[in-house]
Protein backbone atom coordinates (compact mmCIF):
# COMPACT_ATOMS: atom_id res chain seq x y z
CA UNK A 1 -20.36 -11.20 5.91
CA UNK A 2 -21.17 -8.79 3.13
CA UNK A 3 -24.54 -9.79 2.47
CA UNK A 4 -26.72 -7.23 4.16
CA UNK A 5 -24.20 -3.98 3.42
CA UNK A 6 -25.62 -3.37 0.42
CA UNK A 7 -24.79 0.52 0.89
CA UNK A 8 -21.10 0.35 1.81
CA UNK A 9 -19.45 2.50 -0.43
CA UNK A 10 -15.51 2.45 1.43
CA UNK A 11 -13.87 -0.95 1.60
CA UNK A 12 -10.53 -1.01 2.82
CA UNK A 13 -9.10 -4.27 4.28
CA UNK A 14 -5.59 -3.69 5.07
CA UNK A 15 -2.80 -5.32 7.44
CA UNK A 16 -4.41 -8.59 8.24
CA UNK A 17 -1.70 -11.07 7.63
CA UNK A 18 -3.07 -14.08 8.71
CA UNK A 19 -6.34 -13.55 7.15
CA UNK A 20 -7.02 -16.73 4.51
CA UNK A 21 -10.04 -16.01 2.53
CA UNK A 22 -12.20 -12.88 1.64
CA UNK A 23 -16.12 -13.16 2.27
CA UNK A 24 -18.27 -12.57 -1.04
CA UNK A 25 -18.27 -9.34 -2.28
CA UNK A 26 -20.97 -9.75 -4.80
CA UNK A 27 -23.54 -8.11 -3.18
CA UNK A 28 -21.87 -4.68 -2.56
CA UNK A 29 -23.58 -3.22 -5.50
CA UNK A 30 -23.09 0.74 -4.14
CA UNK A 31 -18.86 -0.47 -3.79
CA UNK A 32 -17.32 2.23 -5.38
CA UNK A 33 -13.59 2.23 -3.81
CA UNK A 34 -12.01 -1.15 -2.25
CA UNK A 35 -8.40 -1.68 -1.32
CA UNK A 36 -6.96 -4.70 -0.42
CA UNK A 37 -3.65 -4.06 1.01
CA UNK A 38 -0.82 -5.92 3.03
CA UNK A 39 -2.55 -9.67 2.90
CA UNK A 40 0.31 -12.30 3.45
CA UNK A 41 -1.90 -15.23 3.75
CA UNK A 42 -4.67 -14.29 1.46
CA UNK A 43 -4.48 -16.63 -1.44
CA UNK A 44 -8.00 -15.91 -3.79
CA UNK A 45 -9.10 -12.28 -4.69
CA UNK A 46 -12.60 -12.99 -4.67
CA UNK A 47 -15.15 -12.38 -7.67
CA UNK A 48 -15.49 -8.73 -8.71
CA UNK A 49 -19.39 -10.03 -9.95
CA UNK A 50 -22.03 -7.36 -8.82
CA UNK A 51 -18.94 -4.48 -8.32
CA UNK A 52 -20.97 -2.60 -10.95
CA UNK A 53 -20.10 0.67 -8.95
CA UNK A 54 -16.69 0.01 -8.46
CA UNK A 55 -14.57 3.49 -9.84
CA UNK A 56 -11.41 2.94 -7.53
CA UNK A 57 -9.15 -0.66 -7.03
CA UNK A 58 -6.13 -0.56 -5.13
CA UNK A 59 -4.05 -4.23 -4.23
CA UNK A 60 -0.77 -4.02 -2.18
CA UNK A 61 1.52 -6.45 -0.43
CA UNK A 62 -0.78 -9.24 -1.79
CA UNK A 63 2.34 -12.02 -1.84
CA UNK A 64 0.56 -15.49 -2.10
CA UNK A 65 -2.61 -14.16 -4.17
CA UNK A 66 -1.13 -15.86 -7.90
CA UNK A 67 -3.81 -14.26 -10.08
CA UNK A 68 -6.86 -11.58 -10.26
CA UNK A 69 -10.36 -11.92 -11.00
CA UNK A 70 -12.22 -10.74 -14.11
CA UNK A 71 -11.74 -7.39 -14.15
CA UNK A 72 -15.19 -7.37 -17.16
CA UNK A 73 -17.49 -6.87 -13.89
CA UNK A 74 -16.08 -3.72 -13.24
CA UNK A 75 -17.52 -1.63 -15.65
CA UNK A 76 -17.46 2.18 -13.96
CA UNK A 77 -13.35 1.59 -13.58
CA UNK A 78 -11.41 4.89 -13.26
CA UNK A 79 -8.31 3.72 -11.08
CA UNK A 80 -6.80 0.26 -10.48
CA UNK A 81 -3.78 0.47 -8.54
CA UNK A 82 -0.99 -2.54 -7.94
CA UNK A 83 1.73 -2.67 -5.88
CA UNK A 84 4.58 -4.09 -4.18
CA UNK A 85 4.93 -6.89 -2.53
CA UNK A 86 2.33 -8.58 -4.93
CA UNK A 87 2.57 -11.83 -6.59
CA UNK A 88 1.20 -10.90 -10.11
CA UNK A 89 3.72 -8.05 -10.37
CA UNK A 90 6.06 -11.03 -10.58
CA UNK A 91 5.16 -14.67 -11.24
CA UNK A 92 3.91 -14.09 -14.96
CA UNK A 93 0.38 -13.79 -14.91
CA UNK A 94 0.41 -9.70 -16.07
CA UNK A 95 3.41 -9.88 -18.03
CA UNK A 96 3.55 -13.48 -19.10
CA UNK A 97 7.28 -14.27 -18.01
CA UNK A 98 8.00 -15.19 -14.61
CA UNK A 99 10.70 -12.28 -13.20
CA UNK A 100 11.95 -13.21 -9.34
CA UNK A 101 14.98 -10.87 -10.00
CA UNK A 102 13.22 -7.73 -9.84
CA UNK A 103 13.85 -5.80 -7.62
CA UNK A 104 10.35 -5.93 -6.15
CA UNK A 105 10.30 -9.77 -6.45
CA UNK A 106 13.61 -10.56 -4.58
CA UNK A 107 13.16 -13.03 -1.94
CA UNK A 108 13.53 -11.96 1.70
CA UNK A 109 15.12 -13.68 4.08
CA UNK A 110 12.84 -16.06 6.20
CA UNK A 111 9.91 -14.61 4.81
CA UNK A 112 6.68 -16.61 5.54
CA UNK A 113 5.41 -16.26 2.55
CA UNK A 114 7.28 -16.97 -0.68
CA UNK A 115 6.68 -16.06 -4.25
CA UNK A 116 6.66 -18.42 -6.97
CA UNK A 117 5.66 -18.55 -10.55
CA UNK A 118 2.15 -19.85 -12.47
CA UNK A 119 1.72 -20.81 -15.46
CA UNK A 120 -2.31 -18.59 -15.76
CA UNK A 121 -1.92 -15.34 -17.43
CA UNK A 122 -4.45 -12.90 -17.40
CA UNK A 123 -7.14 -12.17 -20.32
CA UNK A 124 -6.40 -9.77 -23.33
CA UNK A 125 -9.02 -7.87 -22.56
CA UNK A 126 -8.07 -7.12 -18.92
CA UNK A 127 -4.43 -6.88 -19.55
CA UNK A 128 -5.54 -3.83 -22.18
CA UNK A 129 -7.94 -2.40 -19.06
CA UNK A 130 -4.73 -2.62 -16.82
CA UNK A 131 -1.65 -1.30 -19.42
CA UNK A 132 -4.56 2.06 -19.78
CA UNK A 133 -3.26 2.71 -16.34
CA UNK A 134 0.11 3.04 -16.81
CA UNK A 135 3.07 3.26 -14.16
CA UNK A 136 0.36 2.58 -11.75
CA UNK A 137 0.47 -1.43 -12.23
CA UNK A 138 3.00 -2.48 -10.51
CA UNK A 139 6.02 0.36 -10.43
CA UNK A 140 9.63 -0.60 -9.33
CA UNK A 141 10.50 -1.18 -5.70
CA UNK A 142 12.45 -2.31 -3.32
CA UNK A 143 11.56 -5.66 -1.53
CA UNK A 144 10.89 -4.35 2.51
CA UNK A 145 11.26 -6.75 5.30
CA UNK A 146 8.36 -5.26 7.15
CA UNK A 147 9.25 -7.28 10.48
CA UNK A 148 12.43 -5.29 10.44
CA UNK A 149 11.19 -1.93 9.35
CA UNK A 150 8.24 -2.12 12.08
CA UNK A 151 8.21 0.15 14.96
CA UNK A 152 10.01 -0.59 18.32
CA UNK A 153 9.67 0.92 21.43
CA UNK A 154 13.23 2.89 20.43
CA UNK A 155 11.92 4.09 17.39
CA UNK A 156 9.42 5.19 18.84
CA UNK A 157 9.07 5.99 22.69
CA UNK A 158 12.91 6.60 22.87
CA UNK A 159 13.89 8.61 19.58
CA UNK A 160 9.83 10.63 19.53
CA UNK A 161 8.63 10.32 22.94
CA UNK A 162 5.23 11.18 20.82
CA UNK A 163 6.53 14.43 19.28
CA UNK A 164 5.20 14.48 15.65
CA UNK A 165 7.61 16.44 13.21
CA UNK A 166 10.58 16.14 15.70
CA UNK A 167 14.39 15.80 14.37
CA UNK A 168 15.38 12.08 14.84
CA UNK A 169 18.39 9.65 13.61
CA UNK A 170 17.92 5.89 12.91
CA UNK A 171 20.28 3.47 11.60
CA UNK A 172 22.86 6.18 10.49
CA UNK A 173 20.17 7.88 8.73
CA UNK A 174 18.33 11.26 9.25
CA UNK A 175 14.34 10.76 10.08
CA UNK A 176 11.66 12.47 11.32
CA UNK A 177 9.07 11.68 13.91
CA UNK A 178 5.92 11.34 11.69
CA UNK A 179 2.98 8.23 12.25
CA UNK A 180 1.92 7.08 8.46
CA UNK A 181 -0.92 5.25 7.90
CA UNK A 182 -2.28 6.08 11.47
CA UNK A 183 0.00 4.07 13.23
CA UNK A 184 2.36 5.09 16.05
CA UNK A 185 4.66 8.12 15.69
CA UNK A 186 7.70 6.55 15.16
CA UNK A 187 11.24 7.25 13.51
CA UNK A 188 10.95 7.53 9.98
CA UNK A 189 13.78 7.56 7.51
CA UNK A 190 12.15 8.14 4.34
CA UNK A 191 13.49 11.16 2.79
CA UNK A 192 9.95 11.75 1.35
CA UNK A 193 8.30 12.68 4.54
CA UNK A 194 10.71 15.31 5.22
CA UNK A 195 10.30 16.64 1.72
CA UNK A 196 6.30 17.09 1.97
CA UNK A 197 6.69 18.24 5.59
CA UNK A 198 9.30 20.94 4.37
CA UNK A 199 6.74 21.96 1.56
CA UNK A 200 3.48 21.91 3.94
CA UNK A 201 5.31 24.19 6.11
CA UNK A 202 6.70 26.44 2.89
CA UNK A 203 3.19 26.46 1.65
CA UNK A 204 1.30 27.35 4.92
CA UNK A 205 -0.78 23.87 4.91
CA UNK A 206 -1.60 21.00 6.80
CA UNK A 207 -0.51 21.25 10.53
CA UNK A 208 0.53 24.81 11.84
CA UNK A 209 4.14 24.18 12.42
CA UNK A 210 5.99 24.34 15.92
CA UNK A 211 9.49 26.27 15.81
CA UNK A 212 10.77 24.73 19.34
CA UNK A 213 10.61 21.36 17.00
CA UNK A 214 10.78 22.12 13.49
CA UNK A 215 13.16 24.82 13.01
CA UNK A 216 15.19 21.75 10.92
CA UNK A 217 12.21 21.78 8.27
CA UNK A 218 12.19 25.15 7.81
CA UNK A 219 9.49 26.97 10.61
CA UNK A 220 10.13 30.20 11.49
CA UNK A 221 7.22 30.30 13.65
CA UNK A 222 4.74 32.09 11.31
CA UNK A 223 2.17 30.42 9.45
CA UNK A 224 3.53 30.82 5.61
C-alpha cells in the first residue's frame, strides 16, 4: 500500500477498529510524524525499518497490540508518545510486571477486546529511548467505554442543535457544545474544554466569541 509514497511525510491512522494488520511501512523513508491511534483489532505494529526520518511517534487506544517494534530504526526520534487504552502500558512488556489494576488497565465491561499479559519485554536499549520521554509513556487514566461515551443524536442534535461553544448539561454534569477531533459537535463534559475555551476567549484567540452563546465562558462581546 505504502510502496510508491515514498514522499509522505503525515501518517495518521486513527479510529479504524476493525482494521487487522498495517501494510509495510518500510519504504516511507521522508516519514517524519506517524500516529497510530484507537486500533482495537490491530494486533502487530509493523517494522519501524527504513523510518530513518521519523522525529514524531504517537500510539493510542492500541488494546490487542502486546509489544512494539525496534525502536533502533528510528534514529532522528524527538517525541514518542503512548497512551491509554494500550496494551504495553499494562501487560509487562515496558515495565516488566504485568499491572491489570491500573487504573488505565481495568477491564470494561463487554469490551471486545481484552487485555492480557506476555511474557516479551522490551530491549534495554529501547526501554532507555522511551524512560528519556518521561510522563509521556503511558500517563495515568481512566479506562473509557468509548461505545458509551460516543455521540447520540441527544447529545448532539437535541442538547447543540450544531451550536459550537453553547451551554449544555449531560448526565448531571455541566458541558459544552464543542466537536474534538473533527467529529460532530456534541455535548461534552470534560471540564478541560471549558477551561481552554474560557482562556481563548480571555486571551483574544482562536474563534471570535459570540455573547448571545457564550456569555457562561466569559464573552462580553469584544474581542479581548
Amino acid at each position: 500500500m505504502f510502496d510508491k509514497m515514498d514522499h509522505l511525510a503525515f501518517l495518521h491512522l486513527g479510529a479504524l477498529p476493525d482494521l487487522i494488520t498495517v501494510p509495510s511501512l518500510s519504504s516511507l523513508r521522508k516519514l517524519r510524524y506517524l500516529t497510530l491511534a484507537v486500533l482495537d483489532s490491530l494486533t502487530e505494529i509493523p517494522s519501524f525499518e527504513g523510518l530513518s526520518s521519523l522525529n514524531d511517534l504517537t500510539l493510542i487506544n492500541l488494546p490487542s497490540v502486546s509489544t512494539i517494534p525496534s525502536l533502533a530504526p528510528l534514529a532522528r526520534l524527538r517525541s514518542v508518545v503512548i497512551r491509554a487504552r494500550s496494551a504495553v502500558c499494562c501487560n509487562g512488556f515496558i515495565t516488566g510486571t504485568c499491572n491489570m489494576t491500573e487504573s488505565q488497565c481495568l477491564p470494561i465491561v463487554g469490551e471486545h477486546h481484552p487485555m492480557t499479559c506476555t511474557e516479551t519485554r522490551i530491549s534495554a536499549e529501547d526501554k532507555a529511548v522511551l524512560t528519556s520521554f518521561g510522563s509521556y509513556i503511558c500517563p495515568p487514566s481512566i479506562p473509557i467505554d468509548r461505545e458509551l461515551t460516543a455521540p447520540s443524536k441527544y447529545s448532539s442534535d437535541e442538547l447543540c442543535g450544531g451550536v459550537k461553544y453553547k451551554q449544555c448539561k449531560l448526565g448531571g454534569l455541566e458541558g459544552m457544545c464543542y466537536n474534538t477531533r473533527m467529529m460532530v459537535i456534541n455535548c461534552e463534559t470534560t471540564s478541560n474544554y471549558i477551561t481552554m475555551r474560557k482562556l481563548q476567549i480571555q486571551r483574544g484567540v482562536g474563534d471570535a466569541c459570540n455573547p448571545d452563546v457564550e456569555a457562561w465562558l466569559g464573552c462580553t462581546g469584544s474581542r479581548n
